[in-house]
N, C-alpha and C. Protein backbone atom coordinates (compact mmCIF):
# COMPACT_ATOMS: atom_id res chain seq x y z
N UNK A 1 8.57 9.98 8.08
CA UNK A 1 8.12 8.66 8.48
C UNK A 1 9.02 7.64 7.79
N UNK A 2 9.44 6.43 8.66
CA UNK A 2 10.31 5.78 8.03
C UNK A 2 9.42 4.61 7.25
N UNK A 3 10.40 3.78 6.23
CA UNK A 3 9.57 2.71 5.66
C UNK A 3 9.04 1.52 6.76
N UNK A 4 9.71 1.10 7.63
CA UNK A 4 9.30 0.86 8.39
C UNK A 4 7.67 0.69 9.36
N UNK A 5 7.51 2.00 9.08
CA UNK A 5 6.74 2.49 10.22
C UNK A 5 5.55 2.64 9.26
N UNK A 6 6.11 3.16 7.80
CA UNK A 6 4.70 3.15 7.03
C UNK A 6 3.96 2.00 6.62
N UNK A 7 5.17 0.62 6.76
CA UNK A 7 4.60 -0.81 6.41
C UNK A 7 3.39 -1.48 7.48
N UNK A 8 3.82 -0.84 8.34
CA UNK A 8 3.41 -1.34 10.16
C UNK A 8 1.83 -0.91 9.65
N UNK A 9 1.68 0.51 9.28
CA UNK A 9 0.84 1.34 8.91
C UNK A 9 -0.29 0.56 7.88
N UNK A 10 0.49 0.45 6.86
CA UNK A 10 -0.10 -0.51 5.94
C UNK A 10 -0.42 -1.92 6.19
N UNK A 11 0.30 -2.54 6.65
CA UNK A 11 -0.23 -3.93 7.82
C UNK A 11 -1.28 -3.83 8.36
N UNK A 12 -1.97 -2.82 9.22
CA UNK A 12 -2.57 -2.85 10.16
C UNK A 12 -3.94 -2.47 9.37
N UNK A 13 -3.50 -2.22 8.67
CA UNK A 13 -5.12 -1.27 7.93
C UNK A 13 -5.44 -2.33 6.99
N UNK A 14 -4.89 -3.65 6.47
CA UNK A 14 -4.81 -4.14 5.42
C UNK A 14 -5.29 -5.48 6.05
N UNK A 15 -4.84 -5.97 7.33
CA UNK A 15 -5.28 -7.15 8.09
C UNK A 15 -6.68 -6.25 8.75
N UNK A 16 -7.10 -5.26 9.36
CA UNK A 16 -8.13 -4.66 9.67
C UNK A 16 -9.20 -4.40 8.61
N UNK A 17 -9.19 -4.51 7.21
CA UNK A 17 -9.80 -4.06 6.29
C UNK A 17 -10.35 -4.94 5.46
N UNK A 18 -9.24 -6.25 5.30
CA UNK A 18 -9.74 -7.51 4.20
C UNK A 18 -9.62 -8.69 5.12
N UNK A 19 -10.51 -9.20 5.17
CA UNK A 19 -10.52 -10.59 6.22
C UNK A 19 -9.68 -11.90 5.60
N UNK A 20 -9.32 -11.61 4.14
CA UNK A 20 -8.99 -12.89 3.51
C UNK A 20 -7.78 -13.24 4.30
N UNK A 21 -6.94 -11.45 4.76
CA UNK A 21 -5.68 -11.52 4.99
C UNK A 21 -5.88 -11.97 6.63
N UNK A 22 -6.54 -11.85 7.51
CA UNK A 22 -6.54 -12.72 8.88
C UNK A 22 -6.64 -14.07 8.70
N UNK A 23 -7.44 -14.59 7.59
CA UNK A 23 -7.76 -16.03 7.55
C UNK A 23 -6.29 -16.45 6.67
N UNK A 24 -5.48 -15.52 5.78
CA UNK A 24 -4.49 -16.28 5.67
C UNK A 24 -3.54 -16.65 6.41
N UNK A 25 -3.22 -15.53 7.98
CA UNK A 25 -2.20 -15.14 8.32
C UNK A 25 -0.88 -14.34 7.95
N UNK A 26 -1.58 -13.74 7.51
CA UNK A 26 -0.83 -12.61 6.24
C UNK A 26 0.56 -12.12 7.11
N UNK A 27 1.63 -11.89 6.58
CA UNK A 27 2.89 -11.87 6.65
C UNK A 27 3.23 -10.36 6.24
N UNK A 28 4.30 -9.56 6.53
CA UNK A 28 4.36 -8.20 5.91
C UNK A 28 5.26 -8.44 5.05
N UNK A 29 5.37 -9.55 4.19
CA UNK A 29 6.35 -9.56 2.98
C UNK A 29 5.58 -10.51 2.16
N UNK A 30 4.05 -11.46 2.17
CA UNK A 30 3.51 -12.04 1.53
C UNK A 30 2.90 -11.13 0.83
N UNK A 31 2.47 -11.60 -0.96
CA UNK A 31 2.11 -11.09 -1.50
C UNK A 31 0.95 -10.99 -1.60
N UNK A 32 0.23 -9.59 -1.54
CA UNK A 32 -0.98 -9.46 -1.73
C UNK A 32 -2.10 -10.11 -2.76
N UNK A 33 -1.03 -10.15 -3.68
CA UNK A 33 -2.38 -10.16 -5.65
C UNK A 33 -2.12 -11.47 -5.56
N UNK A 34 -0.95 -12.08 -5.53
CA UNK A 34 -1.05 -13.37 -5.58
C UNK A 34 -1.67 -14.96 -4.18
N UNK A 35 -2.14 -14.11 -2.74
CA UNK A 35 -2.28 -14.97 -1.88
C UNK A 35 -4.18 -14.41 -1.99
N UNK A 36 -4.64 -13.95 -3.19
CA UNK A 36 -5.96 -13.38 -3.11
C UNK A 36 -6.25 -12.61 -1.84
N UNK A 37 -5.55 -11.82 -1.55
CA UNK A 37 -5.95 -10.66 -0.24
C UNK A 37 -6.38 -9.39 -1.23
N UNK A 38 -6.09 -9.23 -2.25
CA UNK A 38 -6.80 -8.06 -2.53
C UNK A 38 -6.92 -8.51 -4.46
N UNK A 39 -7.98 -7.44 -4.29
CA UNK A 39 -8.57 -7.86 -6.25
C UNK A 39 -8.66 -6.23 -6.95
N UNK A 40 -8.93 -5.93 -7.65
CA UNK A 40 -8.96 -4.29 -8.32
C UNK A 40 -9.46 -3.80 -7.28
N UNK A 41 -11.04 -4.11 -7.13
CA UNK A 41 -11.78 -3.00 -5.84
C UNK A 41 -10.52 -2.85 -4.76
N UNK A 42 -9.92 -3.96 -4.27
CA UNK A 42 -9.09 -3.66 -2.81
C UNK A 42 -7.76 -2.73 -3.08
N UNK A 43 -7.69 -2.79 -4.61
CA UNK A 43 -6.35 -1.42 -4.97
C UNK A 43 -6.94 -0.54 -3.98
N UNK A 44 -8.02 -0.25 -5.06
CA UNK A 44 -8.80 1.04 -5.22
C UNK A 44 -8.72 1.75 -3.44
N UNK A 45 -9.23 0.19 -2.75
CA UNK A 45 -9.68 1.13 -1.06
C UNK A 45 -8.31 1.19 -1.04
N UNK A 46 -7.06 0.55 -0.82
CA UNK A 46 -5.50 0.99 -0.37
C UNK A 46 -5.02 2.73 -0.98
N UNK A 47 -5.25 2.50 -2.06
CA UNK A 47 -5.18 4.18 -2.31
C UNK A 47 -5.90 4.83 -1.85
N UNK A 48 -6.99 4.62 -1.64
CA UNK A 48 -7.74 5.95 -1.19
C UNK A 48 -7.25 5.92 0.16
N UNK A 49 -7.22 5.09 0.68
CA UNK A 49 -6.33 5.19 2.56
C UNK A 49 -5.00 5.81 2.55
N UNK A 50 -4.23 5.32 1.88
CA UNK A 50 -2.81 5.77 1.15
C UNK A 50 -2.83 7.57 1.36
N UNK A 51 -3.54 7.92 0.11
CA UNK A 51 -4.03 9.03 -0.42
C UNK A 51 -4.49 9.75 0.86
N UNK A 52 -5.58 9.56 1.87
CA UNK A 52 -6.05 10.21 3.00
C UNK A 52 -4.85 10.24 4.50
N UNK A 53 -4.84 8.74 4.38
CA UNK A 53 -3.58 8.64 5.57
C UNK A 53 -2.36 9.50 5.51
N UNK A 54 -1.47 9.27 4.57
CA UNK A 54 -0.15 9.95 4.14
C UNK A 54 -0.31 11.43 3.45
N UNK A 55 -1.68 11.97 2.80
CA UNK A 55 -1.87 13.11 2.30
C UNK A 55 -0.77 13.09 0.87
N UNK A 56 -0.59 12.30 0.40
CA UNK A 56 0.10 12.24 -0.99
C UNK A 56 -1.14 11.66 -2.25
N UNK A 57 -0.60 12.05 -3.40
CA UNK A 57 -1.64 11.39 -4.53
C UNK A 57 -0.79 10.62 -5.29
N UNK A 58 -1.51 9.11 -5.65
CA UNK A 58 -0.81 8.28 -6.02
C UNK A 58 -1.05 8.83 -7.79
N UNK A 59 -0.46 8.50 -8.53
CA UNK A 59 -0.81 8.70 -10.34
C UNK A 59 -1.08 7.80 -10.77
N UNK A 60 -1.89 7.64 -11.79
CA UNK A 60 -2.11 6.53 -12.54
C UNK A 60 -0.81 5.73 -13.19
N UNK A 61 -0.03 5.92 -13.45
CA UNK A 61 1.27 5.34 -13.64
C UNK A 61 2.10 4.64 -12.50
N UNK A 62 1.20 4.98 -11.28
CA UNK A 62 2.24 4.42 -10.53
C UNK A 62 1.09 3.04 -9.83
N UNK A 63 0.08 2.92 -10.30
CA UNK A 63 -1.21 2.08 -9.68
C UNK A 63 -0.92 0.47 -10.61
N UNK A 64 0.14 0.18 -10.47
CA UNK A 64 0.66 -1.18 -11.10
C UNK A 64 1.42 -2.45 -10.15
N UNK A 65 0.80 -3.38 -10.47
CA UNK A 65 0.80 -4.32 -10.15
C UNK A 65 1.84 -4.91 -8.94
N UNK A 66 3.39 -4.44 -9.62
CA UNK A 66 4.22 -4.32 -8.92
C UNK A 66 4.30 -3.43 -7.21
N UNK A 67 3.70 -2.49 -7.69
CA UNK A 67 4.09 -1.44 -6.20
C UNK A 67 2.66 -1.89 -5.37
N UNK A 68 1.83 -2.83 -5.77
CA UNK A 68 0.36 -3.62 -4.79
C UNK A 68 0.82 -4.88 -4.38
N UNK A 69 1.68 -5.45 -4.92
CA UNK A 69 2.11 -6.86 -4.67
C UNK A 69 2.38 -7.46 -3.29
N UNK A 70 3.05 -6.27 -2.47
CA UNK A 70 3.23 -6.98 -1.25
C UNK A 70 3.28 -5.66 -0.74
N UNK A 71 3.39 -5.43 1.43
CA UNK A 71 3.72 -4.37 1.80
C UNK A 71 4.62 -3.35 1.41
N UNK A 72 6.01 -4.25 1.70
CA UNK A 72 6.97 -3.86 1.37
C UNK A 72 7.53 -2.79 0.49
N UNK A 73 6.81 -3.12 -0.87
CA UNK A 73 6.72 -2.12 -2.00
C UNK A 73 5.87 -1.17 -2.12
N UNK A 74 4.51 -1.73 -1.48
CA UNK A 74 3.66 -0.16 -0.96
C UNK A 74 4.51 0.89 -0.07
N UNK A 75 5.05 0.43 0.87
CA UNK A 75 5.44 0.97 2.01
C UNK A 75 6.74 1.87 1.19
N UNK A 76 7.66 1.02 0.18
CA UNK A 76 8.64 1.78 -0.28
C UNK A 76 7.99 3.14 -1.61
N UNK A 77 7.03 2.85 -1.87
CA UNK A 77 6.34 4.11 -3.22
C UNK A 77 5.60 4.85 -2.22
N UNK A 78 5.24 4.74 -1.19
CA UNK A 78 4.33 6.18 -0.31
C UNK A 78 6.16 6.54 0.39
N UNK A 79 6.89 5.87 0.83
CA UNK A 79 7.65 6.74 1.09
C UNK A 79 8.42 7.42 0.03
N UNK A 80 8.76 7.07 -1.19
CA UNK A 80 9.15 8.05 -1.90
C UNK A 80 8.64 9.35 -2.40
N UNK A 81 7.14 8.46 -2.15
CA UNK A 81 6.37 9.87 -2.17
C UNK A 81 6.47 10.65 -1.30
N UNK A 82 6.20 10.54 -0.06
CA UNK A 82 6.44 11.60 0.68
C UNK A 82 8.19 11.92 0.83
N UNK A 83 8.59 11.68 0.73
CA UNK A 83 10.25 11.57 0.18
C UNK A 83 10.20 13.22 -0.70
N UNK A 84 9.82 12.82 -1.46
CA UNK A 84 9.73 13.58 -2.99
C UNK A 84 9.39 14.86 -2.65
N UNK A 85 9.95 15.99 -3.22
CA UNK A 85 9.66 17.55 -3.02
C UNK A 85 8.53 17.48 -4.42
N UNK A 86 7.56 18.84 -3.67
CA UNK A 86 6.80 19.40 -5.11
C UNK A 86 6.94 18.96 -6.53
N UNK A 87 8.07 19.84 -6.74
CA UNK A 87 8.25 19.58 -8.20
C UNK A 87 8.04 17.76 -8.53
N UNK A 88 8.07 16.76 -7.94
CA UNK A 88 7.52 15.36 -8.07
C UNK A 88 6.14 15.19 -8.20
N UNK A 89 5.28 15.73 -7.81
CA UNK A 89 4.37 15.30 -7.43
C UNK A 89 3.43 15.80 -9.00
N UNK A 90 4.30 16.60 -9.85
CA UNK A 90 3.34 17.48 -11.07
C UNK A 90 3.06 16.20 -11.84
């Protein structure tokens, strides 16, 4: 799956999921934490969709601020994840 296609992915579930982001007109390069579209709880549901959708597990090391900030960077850490052979994922 390209990054692309996983952002589209993440767009759609993210304007379908938090209303703040329809009432902002949310953009696929505006930032999430900072335009209040999502707060801790709304990590929490993106990973678990993440996690179910893509079948990868995110780590606690990687649940930072930076890779929630906007699509873009979600879209680029699930594809490295799925990117990533086994031995990554220990």
């Amino acid at each position: 799956m390209t990054v692309p296609e996983i952002r589209t992915t993440l767009y759609t579930f993210v304007l379908e999921r938090f209303p703040a982001a329809r009432s902002h007109g949310l953009t696929e390069t505006d930032s999430l934490i900072e335009h209040g579209i999502i707060d801790s709880l709304g990590v929490l549901e993106i990973v678990s969709f993440i996690e179910e959708r893509f079948g990868i597990t995110l780590a606690d090391d990687e649940l930072v601020a930076d890779h929630f900030d906007s699509l873009p960077a979600l879209a680029e850490l699930v594809h490295s994840k799925l990117a990533c052979s086994d031995p990554c994922n220990i």
